[in-house]
Protein backbone atom coordinates (compact mmCIF):
# COMPACT_ATOMS: atom_id res chain seq x y z
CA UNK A 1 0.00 0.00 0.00
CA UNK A 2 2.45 2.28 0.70
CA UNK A 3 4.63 2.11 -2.49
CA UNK A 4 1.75 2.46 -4.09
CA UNK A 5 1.06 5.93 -2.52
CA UNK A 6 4.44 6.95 -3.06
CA UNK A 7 4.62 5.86 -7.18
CA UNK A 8 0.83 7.79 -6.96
CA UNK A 9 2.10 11.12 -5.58
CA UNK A 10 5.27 11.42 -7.57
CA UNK A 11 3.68 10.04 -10.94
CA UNK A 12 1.27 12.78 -9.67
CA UNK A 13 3.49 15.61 -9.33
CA UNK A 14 4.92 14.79 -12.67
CA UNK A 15 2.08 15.10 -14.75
CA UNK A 16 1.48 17.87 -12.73
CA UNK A 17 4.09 20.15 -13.87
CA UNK A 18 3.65 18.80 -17.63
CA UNK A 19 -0.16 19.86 -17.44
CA UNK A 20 0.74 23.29 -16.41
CA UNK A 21 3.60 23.67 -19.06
CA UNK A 22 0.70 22.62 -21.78
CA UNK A 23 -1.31 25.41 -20.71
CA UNK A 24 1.34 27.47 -20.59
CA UNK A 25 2.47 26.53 -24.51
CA UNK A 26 -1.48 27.34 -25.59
CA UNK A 27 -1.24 30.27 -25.20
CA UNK A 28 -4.68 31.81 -24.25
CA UNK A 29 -4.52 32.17 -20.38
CA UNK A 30 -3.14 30.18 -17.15
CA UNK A 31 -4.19 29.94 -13.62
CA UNK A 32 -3.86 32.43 -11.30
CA UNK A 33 -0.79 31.08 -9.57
CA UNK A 34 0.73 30.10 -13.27
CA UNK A 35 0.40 34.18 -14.08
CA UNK A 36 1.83 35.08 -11.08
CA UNK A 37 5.16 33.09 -12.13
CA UNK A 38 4.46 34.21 -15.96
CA UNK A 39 4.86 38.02 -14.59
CA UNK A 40 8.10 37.47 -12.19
CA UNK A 41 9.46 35.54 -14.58
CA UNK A 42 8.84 38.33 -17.49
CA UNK A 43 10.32 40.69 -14.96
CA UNK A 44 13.04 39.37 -14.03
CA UNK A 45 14.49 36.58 -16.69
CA UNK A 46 14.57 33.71 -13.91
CA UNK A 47 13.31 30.48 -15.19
CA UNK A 48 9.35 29.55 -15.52
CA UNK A 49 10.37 26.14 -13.41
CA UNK A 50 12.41 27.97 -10.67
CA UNK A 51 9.90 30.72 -10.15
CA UNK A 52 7.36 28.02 -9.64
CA UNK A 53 9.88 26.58 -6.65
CA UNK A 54 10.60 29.99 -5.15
CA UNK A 55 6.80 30.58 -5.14
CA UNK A 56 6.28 27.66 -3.46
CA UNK A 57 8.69 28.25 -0.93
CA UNK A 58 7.74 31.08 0.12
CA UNK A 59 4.28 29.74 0.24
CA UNK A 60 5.12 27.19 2.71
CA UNK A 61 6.74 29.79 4.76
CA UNK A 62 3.54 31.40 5.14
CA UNK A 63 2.24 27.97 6.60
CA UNK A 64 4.59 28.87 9.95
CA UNK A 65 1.86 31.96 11.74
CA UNK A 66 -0.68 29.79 10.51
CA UNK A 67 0.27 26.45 12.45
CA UNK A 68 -0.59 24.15 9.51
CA UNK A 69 2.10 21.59 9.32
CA UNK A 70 3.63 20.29 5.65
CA UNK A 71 3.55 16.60 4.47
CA UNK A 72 5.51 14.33 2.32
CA UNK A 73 3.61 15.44 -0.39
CA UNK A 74 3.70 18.74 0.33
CA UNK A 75 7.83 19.17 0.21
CA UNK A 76 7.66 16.84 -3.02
CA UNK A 77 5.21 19.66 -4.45
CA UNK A 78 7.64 22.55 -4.16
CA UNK A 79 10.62 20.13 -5.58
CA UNK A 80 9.54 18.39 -8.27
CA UNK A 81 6.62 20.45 -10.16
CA UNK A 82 8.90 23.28 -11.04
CA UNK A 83 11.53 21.33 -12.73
CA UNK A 84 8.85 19.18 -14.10
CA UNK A 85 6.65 22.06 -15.63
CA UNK A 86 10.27 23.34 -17.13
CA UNK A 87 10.86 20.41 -18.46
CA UNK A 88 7.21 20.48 -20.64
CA UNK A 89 7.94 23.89 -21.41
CA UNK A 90 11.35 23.22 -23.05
CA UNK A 91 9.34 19.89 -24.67
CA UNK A 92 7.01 21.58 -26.60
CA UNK A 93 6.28 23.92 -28.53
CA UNK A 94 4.44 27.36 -28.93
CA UNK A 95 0.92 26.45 -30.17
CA UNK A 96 0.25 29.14 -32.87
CA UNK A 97 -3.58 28.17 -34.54
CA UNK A 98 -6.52 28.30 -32.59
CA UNK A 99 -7.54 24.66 -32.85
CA UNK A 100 -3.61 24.09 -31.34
CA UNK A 101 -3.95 26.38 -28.31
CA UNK A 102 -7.76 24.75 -27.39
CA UNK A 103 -6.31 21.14 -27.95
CA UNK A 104 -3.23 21.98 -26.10
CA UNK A 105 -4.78 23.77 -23.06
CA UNK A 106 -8.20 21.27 -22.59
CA UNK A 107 -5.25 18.53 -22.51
CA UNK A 108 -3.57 20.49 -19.93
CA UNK A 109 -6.51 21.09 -17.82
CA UNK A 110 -7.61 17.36 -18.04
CA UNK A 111 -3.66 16.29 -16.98
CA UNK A 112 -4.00 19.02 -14.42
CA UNK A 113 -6.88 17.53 -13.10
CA UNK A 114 -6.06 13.75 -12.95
CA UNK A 115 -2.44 14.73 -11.69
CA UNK A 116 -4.75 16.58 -8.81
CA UNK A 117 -6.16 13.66 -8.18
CA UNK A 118 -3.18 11.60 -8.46
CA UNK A 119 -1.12 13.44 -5.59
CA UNK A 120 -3.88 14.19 -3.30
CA UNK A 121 -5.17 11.16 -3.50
CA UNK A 122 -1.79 9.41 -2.16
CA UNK A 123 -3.13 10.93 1.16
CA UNK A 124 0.51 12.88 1.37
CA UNK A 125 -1.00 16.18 2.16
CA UNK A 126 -1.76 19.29 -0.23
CA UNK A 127 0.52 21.46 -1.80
CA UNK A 128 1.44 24.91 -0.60
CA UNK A 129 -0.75 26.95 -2.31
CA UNK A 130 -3.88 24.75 -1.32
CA UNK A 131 -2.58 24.14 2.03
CA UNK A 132 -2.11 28.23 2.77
CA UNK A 133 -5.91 28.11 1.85
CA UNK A 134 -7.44 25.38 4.19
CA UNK A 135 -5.60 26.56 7.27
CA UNK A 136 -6.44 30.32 7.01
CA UNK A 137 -9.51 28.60 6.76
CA UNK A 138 -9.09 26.40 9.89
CA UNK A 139 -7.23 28.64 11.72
CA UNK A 140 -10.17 31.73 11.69
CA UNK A 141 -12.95 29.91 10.54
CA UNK A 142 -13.55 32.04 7.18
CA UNK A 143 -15.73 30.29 4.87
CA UNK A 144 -13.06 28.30 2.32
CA UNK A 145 -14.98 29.66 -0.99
CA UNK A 146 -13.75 33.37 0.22
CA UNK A 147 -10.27 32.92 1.26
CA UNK A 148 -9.75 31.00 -2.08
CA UNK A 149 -11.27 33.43 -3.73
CA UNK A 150 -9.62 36.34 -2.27
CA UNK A 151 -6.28 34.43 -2.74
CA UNK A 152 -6.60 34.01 -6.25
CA UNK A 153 -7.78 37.64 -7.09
CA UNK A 154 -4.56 38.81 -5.11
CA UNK A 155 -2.57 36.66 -6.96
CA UNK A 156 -3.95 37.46 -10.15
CA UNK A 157 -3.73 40.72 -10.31
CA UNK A 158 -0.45 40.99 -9.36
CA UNK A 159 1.03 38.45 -12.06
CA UNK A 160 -1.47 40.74 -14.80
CA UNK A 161 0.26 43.87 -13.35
CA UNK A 162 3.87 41.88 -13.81
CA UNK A 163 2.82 41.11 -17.40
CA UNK A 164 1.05 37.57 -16.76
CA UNK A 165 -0.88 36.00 -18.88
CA UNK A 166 -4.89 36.55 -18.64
CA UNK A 167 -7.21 35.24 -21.17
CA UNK A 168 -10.42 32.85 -21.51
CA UNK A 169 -8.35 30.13 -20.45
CA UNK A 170 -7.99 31.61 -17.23
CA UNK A 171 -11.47 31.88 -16.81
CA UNK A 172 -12.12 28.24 -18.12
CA UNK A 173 -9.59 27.04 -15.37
CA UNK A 174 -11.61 29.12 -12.61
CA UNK A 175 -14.98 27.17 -13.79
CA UNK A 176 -13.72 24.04 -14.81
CA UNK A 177 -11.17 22.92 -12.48
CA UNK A 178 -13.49 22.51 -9.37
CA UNK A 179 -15.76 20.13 -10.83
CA UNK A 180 -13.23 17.96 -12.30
CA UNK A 181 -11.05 17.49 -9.49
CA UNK A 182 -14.13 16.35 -7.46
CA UNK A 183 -14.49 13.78 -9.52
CA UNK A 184 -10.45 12.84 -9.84
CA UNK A 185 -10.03 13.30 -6.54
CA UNK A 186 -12.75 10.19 -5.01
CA UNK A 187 -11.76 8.09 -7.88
CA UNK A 188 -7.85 7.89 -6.90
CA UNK A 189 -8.24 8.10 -2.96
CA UNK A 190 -6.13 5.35 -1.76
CA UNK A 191 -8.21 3.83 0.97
CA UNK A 192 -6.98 3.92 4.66
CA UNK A 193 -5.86 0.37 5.89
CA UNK A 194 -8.81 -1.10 7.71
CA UNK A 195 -7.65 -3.30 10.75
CA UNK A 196 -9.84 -6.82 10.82
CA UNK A 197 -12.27 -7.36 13.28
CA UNK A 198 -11.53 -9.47 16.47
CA UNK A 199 -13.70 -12.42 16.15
CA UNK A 200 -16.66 -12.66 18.00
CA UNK A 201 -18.46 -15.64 19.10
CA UNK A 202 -21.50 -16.97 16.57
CA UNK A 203 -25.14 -16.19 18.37
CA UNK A 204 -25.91 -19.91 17.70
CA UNK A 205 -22.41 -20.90 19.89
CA UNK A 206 -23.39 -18.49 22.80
CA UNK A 207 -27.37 -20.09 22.45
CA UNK A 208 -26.11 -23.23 23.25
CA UNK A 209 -24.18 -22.16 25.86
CA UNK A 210 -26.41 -19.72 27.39
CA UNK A 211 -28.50 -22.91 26.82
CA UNK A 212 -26.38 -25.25 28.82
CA UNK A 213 -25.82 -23.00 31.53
CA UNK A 214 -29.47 -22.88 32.35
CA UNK A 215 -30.11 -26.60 32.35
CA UNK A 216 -27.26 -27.02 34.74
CA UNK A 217 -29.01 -24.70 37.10
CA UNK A 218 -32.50 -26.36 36.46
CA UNK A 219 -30.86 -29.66 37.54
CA UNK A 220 -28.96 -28.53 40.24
CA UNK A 221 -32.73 -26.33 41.82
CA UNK A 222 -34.66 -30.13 40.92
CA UNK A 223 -32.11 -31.94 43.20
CA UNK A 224 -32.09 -29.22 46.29
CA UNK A 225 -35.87 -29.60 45.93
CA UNK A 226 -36.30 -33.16 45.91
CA UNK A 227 -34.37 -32.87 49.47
CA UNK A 228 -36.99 -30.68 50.67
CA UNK A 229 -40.05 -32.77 49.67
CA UNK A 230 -38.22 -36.06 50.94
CA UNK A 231 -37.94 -34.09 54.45
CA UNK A 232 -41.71 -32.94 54.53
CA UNK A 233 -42.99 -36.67 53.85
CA UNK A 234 -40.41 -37.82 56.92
CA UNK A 235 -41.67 -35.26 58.74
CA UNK A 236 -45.61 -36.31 58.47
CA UNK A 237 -44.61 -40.01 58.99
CA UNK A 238 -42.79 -39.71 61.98
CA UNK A 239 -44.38 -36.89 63.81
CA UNK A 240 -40.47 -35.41 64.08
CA UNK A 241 -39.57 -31.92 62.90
CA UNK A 242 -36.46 -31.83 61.41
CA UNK A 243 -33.79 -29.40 63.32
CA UNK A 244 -34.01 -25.90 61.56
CA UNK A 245 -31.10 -24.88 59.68
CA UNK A 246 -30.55 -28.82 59.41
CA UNK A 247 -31.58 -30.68 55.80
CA UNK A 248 -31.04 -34.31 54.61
CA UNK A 249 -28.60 -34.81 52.60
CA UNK A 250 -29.58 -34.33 48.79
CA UNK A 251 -30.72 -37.46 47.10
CA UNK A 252 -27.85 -40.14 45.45
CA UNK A 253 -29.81 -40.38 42.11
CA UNK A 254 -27.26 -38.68 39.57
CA UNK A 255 -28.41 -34.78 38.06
CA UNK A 256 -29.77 -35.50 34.47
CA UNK A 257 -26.69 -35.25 32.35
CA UNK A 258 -25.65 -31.79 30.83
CA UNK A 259 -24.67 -31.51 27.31
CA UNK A 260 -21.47 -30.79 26.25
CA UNK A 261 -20.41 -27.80 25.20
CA UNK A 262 -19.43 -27.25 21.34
CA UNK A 263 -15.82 -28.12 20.40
């Protein structure tokens, strides 16, 4: 189980980065985060791939006030989707005709999504940027919808102002990406072990013990009786009372047998 979590999160994070640089190569608008980079990286000639690291660093710093604590997956994130995104970018090329750029970038956002699904999934905890979202969330209780919300527009306007780039694609991945991911994500969960049951006794086993038990005591009640009717009749015969607190002893006949227990 656990190898396959770890193959799932870094096959994950692969196709990660490669989905972002195929969105990147269409050409018609990124995510919010993905214009953020686009602008730094316009601005200051740094890689597409290292930006994406740096981001992410600096991300995860902003995890510390918030007392969210990374995961496997969420160190993996900032390591391997930059150099894997650069990696696509340097791959392939700049899509130029329209069919290209929607082929190219509703490939992306499929990858994107499966990938999403694929690292999650591995139960290795979120990446930075999702991560900085759900604590602020946990932390003062703000309804998720509006800290992601007010994330993104932050971040997007920044990376626009830097020279990002916005187009319909961007607004595609704003309406698109939350439906499909709830449907990658449930698909590729990896289920929690489940330790087995300690076995229980079978209802018929404890019948027939419950059973036993109670024809034991029957018995046992049949022969104290027996002793107490054989004193009364001695009693009326001979006129004697027998000493209180005194009985005769129980009769020799053997108790009806009790049936053995199940092996």
């Amino acid at each position: 189980m656990m190898i396959r979590r770890l193959a799932q999160l870094l096959v994950g994070l692969i196709l990660y980065g490669f989905a972002i640089a195929m969105m990147v190569q269409a050409g018609i608008g990124v995510s919010p985060w993905d214009v953020l980079t686009q602008g730094i990286a316009r601005q200051t000639g740094l890689a597409f791939g290292l930006i994406t690291n740096v981001v992410g660093l600096l991300v995860l710093l902003l995890w510390i006030p918030i007392r969210q604590r990374p995961g496997l997956g969420t160190l993996l994130n900032v390591l391997l989707i930059g150099p894997s995104a650069q990696f696509g970018l340097w791959l392939l090329p700049v899509a130029r005709e329209l069919w290209e750029q929607v082929l190219l970038f509703a490939g992306g956002l499929a990858l994107l999504a499966l990938a999403t699904g694929l690292y999650i999934g591995a139960r290795f905890g979120p990446g930075p940027r999702d991560g900085l979202m759900t604590g602020i969330h946990r932390r003062w209780r703000w309804r998720l919808w509006i800290v992601r919300t007010s994330i993104e527009v932050t971040v997007l306007a920044i990376g626009w102002l830097l020279g990002g780039n916005v187009g319909v694609g961007t607004v595609l991945f704003a309406v698109l990406i939350g439906p499909m991911v709830n449907v990658t994500i449930p698909l590729l969960t990896v289920p929690a072990s489940i330790r087995p049951a300690v076995p229980q006794p079978s209802v018929a086993r404890a019948s027939v013990i419950r059973a036993s038990v109670i024809q034991a005591t029957v018995a046992q009640a049949s022969v104290t009786q027996a002793s107490v009717t054989q004193a009364s009749v001695i009693q009326e015969d001979t006129g004697s009372e027998v000493p209180k607190g005194r009985m005769l002893a129980p009769s020799t006949t053997p108790a009806p047998p009790v049936s053995h227990l199940p092996e």
